[in-house]
N, C-alpha and C. Protein backbone atom coordinates (compact mmCIF):
# COMPACT_ATOMS: atom_id res chain seq x y z
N UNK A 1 141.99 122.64 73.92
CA UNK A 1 141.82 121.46 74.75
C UNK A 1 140.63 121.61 75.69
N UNK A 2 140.82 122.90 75.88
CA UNK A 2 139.23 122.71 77.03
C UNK A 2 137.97 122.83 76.39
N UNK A 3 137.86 123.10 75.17
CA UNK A 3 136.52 123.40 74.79
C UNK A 3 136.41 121.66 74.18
N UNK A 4 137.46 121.17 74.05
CA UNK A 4 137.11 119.70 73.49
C UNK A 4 136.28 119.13 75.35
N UNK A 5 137.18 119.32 76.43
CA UNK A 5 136.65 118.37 77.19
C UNK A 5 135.34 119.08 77.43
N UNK A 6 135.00 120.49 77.25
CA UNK A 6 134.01 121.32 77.16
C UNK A 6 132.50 119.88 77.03
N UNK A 7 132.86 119.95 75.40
CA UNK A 7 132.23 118.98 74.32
C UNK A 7 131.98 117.56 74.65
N UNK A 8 132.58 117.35 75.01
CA UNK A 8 132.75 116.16 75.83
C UNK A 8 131.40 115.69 76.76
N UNK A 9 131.82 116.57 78.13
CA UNK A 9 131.21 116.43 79.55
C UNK A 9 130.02 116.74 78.80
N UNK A 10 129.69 117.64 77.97
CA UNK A 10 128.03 117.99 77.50
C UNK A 10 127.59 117.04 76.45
N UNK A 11 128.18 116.15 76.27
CA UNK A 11 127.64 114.79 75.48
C UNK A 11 127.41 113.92 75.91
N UNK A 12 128.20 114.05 77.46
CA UNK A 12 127.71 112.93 78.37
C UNK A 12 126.49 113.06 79.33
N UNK A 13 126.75 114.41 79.91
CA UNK A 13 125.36 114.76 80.32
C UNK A 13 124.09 114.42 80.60
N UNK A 14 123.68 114.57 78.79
CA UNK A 14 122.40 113.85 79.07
C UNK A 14 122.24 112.57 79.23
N UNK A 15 123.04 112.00 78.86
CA UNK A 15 122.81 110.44 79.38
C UNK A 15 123.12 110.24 81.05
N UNK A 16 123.70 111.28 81.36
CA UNK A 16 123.53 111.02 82.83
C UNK A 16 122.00 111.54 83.86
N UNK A 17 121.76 112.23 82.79
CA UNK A 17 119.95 113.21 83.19
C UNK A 17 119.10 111.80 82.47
N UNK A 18 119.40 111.34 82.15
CA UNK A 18 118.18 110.21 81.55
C UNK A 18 118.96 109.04 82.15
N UNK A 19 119.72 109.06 83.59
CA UNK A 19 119.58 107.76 83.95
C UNK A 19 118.80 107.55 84.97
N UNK A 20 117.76 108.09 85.22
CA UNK A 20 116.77 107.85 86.50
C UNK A 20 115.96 106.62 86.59
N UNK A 21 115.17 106.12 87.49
CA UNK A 21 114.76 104.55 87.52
C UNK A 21 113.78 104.47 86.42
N UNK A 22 113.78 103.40 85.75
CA UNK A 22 112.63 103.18 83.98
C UNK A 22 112.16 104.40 83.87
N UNK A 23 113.51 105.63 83.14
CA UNK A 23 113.39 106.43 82.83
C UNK A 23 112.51 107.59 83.14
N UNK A 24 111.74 107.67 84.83
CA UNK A 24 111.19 108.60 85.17
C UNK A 24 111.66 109.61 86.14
N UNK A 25 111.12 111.04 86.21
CA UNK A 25 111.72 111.69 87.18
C UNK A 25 110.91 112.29 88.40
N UNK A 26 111.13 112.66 89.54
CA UNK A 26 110.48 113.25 90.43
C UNK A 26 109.83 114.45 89.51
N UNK A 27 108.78 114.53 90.06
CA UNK A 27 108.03 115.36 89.40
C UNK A 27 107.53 115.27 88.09
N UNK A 28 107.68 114.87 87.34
CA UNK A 28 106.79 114.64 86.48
C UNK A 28 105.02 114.23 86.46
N UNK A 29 104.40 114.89 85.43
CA UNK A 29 103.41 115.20 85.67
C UNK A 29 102.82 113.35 84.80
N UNK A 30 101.41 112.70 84.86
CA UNK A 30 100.79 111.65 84.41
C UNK A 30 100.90 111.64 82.69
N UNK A 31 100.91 113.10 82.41
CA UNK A 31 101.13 113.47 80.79
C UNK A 31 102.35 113.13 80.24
N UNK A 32 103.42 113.54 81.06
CA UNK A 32 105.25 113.17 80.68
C UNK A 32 105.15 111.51 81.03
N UNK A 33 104.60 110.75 81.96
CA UNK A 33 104.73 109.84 82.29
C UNK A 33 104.49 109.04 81.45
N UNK A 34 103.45 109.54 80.98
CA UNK A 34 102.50 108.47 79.16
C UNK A 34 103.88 108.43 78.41
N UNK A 35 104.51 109.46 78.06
CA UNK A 35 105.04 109.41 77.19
C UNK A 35 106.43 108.37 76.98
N UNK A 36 106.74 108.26 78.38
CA UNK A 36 108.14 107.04 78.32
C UNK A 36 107.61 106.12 79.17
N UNK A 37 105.96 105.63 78.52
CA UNK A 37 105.29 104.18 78.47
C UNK A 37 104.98 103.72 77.16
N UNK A 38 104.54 102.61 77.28
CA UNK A 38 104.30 101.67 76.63
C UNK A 38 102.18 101.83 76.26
N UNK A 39 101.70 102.30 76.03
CA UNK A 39 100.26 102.44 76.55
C UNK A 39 99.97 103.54 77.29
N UNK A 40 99.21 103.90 77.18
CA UNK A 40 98.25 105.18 78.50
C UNK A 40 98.39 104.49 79.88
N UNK A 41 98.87 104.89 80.78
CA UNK A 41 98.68 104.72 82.05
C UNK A 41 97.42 104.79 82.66
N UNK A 42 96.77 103.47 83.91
CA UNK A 42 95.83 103.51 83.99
C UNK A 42 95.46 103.91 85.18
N UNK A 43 94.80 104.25 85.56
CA UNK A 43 94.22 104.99 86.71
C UNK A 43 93.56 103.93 87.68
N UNK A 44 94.30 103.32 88.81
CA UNK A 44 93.81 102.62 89.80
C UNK A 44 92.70 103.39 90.89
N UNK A 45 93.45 104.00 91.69
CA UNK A 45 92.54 104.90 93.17
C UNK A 45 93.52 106.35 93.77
N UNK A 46 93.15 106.69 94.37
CA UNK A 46 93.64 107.87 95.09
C UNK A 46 95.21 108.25 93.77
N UNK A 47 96.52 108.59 94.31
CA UNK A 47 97.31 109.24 93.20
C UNK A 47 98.03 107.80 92.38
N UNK A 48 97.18 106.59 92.26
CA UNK A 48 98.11 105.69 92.11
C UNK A 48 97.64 105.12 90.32
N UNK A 49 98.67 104.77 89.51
CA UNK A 49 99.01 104.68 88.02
C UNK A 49 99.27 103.12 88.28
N UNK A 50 98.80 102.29 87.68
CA UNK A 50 99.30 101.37 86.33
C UNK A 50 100.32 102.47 85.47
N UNK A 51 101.23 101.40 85.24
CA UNK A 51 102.31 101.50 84.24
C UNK A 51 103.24 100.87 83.50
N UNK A 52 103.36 100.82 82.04
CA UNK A 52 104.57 99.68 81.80
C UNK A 52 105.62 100.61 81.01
N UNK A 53 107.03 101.07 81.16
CA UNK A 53 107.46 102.01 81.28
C UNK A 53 108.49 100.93 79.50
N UNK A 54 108.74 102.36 78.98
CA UNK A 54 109.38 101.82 77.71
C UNK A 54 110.97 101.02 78.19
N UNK A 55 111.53 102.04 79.96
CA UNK A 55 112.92 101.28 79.84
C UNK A 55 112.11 100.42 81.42
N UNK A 56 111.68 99.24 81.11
CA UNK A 56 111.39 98.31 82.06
C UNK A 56 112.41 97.19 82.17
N UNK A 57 112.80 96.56 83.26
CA UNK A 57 113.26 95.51 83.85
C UNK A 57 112.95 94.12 83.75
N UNK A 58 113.39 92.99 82.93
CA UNK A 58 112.98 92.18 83.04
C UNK A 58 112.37 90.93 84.29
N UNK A 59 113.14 91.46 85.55
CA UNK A 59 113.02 91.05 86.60
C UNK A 59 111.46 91.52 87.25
N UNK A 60 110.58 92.52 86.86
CA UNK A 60 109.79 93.39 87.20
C UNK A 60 108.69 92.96 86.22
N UNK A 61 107.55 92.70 86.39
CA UNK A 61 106.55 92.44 85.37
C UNK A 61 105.10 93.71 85.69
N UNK A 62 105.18 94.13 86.93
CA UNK A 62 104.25 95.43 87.25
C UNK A 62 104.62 96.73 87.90
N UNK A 63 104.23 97.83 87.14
CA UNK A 63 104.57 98.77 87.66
C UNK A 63 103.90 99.86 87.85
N UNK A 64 104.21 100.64 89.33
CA UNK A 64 103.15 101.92 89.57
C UNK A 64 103.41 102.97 89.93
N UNK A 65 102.95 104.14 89.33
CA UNK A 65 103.86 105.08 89.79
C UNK A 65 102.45 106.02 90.48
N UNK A 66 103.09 106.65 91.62
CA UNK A 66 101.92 107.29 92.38
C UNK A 66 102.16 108.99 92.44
N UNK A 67 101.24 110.03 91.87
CA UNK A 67 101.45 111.21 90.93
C UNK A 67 100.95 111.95 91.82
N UNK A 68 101.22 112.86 92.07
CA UNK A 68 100.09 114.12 93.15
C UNK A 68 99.86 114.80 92.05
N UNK A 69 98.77 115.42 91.93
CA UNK A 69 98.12 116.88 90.87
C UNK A 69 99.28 118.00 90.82
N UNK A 70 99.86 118.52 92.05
CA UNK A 70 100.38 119.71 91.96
C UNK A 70 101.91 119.34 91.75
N UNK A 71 102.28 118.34 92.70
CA UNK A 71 103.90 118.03 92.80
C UNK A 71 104.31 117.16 92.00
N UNK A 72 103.64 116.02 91.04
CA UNK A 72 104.05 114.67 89.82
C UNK A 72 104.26 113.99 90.71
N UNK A 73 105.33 113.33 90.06
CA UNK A 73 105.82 111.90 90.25
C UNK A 73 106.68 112.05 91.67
N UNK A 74 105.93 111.39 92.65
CA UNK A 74 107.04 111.10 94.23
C UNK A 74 107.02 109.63 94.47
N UNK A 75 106.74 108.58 93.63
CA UNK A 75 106.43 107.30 94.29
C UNK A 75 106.72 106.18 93.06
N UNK A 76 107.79 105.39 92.89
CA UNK A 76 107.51 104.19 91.61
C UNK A 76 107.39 102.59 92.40
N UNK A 77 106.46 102.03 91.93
CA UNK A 77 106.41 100.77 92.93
C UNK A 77 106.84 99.76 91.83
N UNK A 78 107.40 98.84 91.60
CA UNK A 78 107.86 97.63 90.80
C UNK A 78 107.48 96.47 91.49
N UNK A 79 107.10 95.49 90.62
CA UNK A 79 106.07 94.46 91.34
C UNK A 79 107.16 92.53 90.22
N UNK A 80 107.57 91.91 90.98
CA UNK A 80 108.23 90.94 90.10
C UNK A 80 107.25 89.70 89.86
N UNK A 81 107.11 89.34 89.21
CA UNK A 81 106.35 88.06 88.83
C UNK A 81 106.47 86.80 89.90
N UNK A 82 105.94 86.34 90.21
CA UNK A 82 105.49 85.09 91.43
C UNK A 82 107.01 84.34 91.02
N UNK A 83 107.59 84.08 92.20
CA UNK A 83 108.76 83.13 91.99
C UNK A 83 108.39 81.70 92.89
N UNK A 84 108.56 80.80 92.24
CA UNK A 84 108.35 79.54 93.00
C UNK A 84 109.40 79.42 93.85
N UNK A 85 109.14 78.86 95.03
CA UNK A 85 110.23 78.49 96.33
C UNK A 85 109.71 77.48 97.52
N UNK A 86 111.03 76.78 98.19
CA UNK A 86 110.42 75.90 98.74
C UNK A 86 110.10 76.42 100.36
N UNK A 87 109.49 76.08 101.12
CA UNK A 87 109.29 76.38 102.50
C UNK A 87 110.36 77.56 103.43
N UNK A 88 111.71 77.08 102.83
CA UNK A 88 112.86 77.52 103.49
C UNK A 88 113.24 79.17 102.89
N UNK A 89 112.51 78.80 101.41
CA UNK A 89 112.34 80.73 100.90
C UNK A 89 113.98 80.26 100.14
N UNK A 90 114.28 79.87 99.58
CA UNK A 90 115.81 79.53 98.85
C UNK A 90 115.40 80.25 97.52
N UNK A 91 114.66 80.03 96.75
CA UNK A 91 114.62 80.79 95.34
C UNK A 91 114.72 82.33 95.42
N UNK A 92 113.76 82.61 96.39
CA UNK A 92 113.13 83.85 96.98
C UNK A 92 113.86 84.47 97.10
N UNK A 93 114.80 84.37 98.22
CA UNK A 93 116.05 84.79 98.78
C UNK A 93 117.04 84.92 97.71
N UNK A 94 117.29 83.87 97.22
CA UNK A 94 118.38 84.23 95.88
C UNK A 94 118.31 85.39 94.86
N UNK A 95 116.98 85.37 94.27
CA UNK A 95 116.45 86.24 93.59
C UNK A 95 116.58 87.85 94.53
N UNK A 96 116.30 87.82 95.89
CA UNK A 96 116.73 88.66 96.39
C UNK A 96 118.45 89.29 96.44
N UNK A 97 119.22 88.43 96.61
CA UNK A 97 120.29 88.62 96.77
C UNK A 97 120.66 88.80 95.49
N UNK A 98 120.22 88.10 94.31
CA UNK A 98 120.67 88.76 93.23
C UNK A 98 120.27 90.53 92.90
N UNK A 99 118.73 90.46 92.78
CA UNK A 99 118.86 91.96 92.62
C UNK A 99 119.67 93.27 93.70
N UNK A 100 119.21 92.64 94.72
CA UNK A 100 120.60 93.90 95.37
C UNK A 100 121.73 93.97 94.89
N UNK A 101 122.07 93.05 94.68
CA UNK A 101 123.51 93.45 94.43
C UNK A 101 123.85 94.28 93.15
N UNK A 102 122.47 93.40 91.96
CA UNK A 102 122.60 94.99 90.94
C UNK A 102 122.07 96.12 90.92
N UNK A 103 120.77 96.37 91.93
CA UNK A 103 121.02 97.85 92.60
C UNK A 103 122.03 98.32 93.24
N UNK A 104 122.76 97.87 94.13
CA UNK A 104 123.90 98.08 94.69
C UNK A 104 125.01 98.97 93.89
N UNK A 105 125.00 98.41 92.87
CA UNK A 105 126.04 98.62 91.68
C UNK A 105 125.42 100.43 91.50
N UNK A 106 124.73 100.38 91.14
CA UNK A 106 124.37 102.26 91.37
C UNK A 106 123.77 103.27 92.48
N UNK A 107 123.63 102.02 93.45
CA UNK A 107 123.49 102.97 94.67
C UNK A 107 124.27 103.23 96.08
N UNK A 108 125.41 102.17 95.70
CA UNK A 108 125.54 101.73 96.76
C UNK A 108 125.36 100.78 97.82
N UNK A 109 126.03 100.01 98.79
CA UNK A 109 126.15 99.31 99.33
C UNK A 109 124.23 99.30 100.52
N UNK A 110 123.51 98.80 100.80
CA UNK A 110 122.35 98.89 101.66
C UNK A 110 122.62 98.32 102.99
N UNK A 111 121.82 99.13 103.55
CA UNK A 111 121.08 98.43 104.84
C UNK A 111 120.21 97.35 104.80
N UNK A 112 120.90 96.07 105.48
CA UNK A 112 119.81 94.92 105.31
C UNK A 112 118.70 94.90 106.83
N UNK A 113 117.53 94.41 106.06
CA UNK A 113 116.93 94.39 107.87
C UNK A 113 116.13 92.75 107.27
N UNK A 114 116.73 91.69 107.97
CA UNK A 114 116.68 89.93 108.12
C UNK A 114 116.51 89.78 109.55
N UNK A 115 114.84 90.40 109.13
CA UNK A 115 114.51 89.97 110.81
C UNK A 115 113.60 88.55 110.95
N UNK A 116 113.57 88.18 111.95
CA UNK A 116 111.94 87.56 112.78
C UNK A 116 111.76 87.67 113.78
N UNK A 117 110.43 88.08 114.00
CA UNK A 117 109.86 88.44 115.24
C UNK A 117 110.61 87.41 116.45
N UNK A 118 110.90 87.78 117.38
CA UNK A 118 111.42 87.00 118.57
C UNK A 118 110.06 86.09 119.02
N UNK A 119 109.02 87.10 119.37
CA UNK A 119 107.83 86.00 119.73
C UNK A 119 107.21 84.90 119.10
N UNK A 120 107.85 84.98 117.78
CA UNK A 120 107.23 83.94 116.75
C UNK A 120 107.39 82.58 117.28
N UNK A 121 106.45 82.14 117.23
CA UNK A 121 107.13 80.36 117.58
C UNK A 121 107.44 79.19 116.46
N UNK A 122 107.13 80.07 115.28
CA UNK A 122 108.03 79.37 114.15
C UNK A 122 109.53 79.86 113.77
N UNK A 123 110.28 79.55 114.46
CA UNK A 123 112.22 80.12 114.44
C UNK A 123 112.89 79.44 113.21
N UNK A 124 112.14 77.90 112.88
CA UNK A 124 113.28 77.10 112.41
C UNK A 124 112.93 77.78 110.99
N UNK A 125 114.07 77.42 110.03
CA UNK A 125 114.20 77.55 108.94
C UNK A 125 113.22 77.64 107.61
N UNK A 126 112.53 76.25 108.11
CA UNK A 126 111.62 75.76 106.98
C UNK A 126 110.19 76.13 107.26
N UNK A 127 109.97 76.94 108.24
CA UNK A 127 109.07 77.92 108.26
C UNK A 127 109.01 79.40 107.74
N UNK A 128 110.19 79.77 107.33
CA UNK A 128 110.37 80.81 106.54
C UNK A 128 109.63 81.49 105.62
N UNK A 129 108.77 80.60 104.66
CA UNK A 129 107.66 81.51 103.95
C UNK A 129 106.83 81.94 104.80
N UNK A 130 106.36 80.70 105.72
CA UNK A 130 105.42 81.38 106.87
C UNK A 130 105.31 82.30 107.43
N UNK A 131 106.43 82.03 108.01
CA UNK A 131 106.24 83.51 108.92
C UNK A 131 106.44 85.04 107.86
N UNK A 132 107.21 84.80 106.78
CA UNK A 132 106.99 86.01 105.89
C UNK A 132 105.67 86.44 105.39
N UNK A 133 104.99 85.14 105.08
CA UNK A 133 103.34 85.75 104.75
C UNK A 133 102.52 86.04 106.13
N UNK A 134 102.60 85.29 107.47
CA UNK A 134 102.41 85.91 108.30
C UNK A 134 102.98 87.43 109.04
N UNK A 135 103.49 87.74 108.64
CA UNK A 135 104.32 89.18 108.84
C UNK A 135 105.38 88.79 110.32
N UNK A 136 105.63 87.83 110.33
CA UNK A 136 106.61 88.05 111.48
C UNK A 136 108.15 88.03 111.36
N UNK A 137 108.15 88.04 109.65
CA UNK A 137 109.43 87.94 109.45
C UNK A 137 109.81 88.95 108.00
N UNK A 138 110.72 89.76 108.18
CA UNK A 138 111.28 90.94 107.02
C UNK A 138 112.81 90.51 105.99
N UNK A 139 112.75 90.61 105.20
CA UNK A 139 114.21 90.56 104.32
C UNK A 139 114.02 91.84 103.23
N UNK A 140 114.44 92.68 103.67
CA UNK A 140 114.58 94.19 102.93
C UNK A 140 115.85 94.90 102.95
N UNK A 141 116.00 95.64 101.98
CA UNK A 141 117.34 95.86 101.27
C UNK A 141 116.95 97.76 101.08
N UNK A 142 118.23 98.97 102.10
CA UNK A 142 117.46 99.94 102.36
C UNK A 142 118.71 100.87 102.04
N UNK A 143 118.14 101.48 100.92
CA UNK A 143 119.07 102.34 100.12
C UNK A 143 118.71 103.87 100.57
N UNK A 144 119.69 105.03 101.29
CA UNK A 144 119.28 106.16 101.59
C UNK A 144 119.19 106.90 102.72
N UNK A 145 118.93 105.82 103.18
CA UNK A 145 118.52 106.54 104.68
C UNK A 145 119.99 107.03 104.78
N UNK A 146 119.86 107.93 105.35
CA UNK A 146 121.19 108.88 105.91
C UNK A 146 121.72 109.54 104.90
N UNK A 147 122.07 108.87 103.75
CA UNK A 147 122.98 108.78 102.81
C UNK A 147 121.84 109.90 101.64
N UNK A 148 123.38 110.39 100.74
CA UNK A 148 122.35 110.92 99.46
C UNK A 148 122.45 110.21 98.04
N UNK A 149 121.56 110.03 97.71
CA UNK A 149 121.24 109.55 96.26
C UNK A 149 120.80 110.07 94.91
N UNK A 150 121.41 109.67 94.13
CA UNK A 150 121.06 110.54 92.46
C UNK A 150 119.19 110.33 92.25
N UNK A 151 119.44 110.97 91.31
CA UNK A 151 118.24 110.77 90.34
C UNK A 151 117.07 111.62 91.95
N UNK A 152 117.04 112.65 92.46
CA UNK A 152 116.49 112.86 93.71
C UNK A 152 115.60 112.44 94.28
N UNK A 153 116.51 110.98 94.32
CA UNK A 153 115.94 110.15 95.38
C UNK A 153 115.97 110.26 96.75
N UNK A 154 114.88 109.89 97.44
CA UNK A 154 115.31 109.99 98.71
C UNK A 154 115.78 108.72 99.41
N UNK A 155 114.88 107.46 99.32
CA UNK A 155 114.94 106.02 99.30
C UNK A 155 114.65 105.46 98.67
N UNK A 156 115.44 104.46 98.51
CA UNK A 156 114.80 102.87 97.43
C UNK A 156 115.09 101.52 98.51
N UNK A 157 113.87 101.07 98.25
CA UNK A 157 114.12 99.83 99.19
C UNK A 157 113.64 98.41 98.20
N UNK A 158 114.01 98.03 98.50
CA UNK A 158 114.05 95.49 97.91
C UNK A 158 113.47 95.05 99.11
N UNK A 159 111.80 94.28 98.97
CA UNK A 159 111.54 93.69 99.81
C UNK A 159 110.99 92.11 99.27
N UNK A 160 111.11 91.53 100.38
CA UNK A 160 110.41 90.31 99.60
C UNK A 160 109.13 89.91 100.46
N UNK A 161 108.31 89.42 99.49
CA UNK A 161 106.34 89.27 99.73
C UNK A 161 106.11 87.88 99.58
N UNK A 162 105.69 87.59 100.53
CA UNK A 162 105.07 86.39 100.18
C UNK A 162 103.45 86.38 99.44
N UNK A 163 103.28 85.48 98.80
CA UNK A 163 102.15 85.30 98.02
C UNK A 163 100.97 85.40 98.80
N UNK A 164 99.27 85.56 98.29
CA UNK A 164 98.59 85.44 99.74
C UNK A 164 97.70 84.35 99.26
N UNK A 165 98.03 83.60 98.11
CA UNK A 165 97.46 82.33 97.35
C UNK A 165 98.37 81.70 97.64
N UNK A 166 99.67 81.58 97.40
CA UNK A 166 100.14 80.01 97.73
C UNK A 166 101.31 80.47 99.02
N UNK A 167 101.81 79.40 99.84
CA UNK A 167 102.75 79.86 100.15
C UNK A 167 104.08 79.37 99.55
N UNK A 168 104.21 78.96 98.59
CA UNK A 168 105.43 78.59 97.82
C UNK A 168 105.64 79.45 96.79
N UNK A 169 104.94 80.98 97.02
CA UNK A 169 105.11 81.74 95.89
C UNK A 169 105.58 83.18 96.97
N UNK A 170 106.45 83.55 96.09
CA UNK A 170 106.53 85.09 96.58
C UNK A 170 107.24 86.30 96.03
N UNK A 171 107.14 87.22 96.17
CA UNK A 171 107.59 88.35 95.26
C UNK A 171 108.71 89.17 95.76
N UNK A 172 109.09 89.77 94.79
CA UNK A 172 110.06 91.03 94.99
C UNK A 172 109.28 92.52 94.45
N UNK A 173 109.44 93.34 95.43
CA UNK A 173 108.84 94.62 95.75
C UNK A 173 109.90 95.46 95.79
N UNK A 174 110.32 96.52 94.94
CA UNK A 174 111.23 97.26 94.69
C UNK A 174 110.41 99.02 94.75
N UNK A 175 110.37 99.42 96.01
CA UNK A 175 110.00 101.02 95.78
C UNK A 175 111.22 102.36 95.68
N UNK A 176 110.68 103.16 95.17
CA UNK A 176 111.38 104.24 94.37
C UNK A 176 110.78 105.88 95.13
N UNK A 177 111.31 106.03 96.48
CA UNK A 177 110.91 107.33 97.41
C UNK A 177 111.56 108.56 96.33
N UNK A 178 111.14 109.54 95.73
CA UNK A 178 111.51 110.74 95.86
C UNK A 178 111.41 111.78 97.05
N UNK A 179 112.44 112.87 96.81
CA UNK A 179 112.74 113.59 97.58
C UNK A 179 111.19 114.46 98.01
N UNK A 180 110.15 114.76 97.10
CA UNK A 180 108.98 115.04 97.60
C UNK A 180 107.60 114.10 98.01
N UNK A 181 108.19 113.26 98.39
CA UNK A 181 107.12 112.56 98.75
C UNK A 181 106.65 112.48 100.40
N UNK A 182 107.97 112.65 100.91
CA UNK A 182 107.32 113.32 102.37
C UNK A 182 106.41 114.65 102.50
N UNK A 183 106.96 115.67 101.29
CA UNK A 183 105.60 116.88 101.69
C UNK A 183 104.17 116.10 101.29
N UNK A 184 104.36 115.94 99.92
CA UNK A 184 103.17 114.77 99.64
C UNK A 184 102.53 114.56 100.75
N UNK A 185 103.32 113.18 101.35
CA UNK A 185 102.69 113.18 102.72
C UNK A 185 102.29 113.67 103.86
N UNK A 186 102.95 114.71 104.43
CA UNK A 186 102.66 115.46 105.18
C UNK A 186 101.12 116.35 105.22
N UNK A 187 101.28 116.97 103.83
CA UNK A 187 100.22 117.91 103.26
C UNK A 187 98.67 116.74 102.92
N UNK A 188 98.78 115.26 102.77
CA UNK A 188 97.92 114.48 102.77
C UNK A 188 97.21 114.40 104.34
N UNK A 189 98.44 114.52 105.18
CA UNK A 189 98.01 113.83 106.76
C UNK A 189 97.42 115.25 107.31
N UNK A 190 97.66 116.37 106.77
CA UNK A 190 97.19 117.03 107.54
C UNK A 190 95.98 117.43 107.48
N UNK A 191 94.74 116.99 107.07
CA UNK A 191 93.55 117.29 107.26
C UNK A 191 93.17 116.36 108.73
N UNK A 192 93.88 115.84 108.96
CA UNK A 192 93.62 114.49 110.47
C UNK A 192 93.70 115.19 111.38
């Protein structure tokens, strides 16, 4: 009996090691990364990738993953296709509230931060894209902080963008913190 559940747990395994976000892992190097894409990954600026990953999201139409030379993969950015919405941000928002909740489903419950600036003098409602493309207003969805997460993550956060062409357009921004991306950073800041 135990070598069956033995058999078992080690069949499940790997499907639990290959459930990390569109199949990538901290650390991985730009070479492993090619390989569970779709195409060669393209080389934007400083550690940052174009990418279209073989297990991609239909909700997600761009993706980037940002690589250090020595440490791989600490950074996946997901980019959603322009959603039309009216002034009040109703599509936007929905689309928001939908995907949390199916991140939620594997990470856990988030921290919401549904702010606007107090000084803003657009409060009412139907200024809502506004002030989101003006930055005085946040709707982000914050997986981690405190808490620990699989796949060694450190944070994942859901934000929503307003367009900087229309304001009836705006996006969903889904980032993917690994656990090394603060040395990353650190070891970046410290030539300052």
């Amino acid at each position: 009996m135990k070598k069956i559940l033995f058999f078992m747990i080690m069949a499940i395994f790997p499907t639990l090691a290959m459930a990390s976000p569109f199949g990538l892992k901290m650390g991985m190097s730009i070479k492993e990364i090619a390989k569970e894409c779709e195409g060669k990954p393209e080389f934007v600026k400083n550690d940052a990738y174009i990418i279209k990953p073989k297990k991609s999201h239909p909700s997600f139409e761009y993706y980037f993953v940002f690589v250090d030379k020595n440490k791989g993969l600490y950074q996946i950015k997901a980019l959603s296709s322009a959603i039309s919405t009216n002034d009040y941000g109703t599509e936007l928002q929905g689309a928001f509230n939908t995907t949390k909740d199916r991140i939620a489903k594997k990470y856990g419950e988030a921290t919401i931060r549904d702010e606007i600036d107090p000084e803003s003098v657009f409060q009412e409602g139907y200024y809502w894209m506004h002030t989101l493309k003006g930055g005085a207003r946040t709707l982000a969805a914050i997986w981690g902080k405190g808490g620990k997460l699989a796949d060694n993550l450190d944070m994942v956060v859901l934000e929503c963008s307003a367009s900087e062409i229309s304001s009836r357009q705006g996006f969903l921004i889904l980032y993917y913190f690994f656990k090394n991306a603060d040395k990353i950073e650190d070891e970046q800041d410290s030539v300052f």
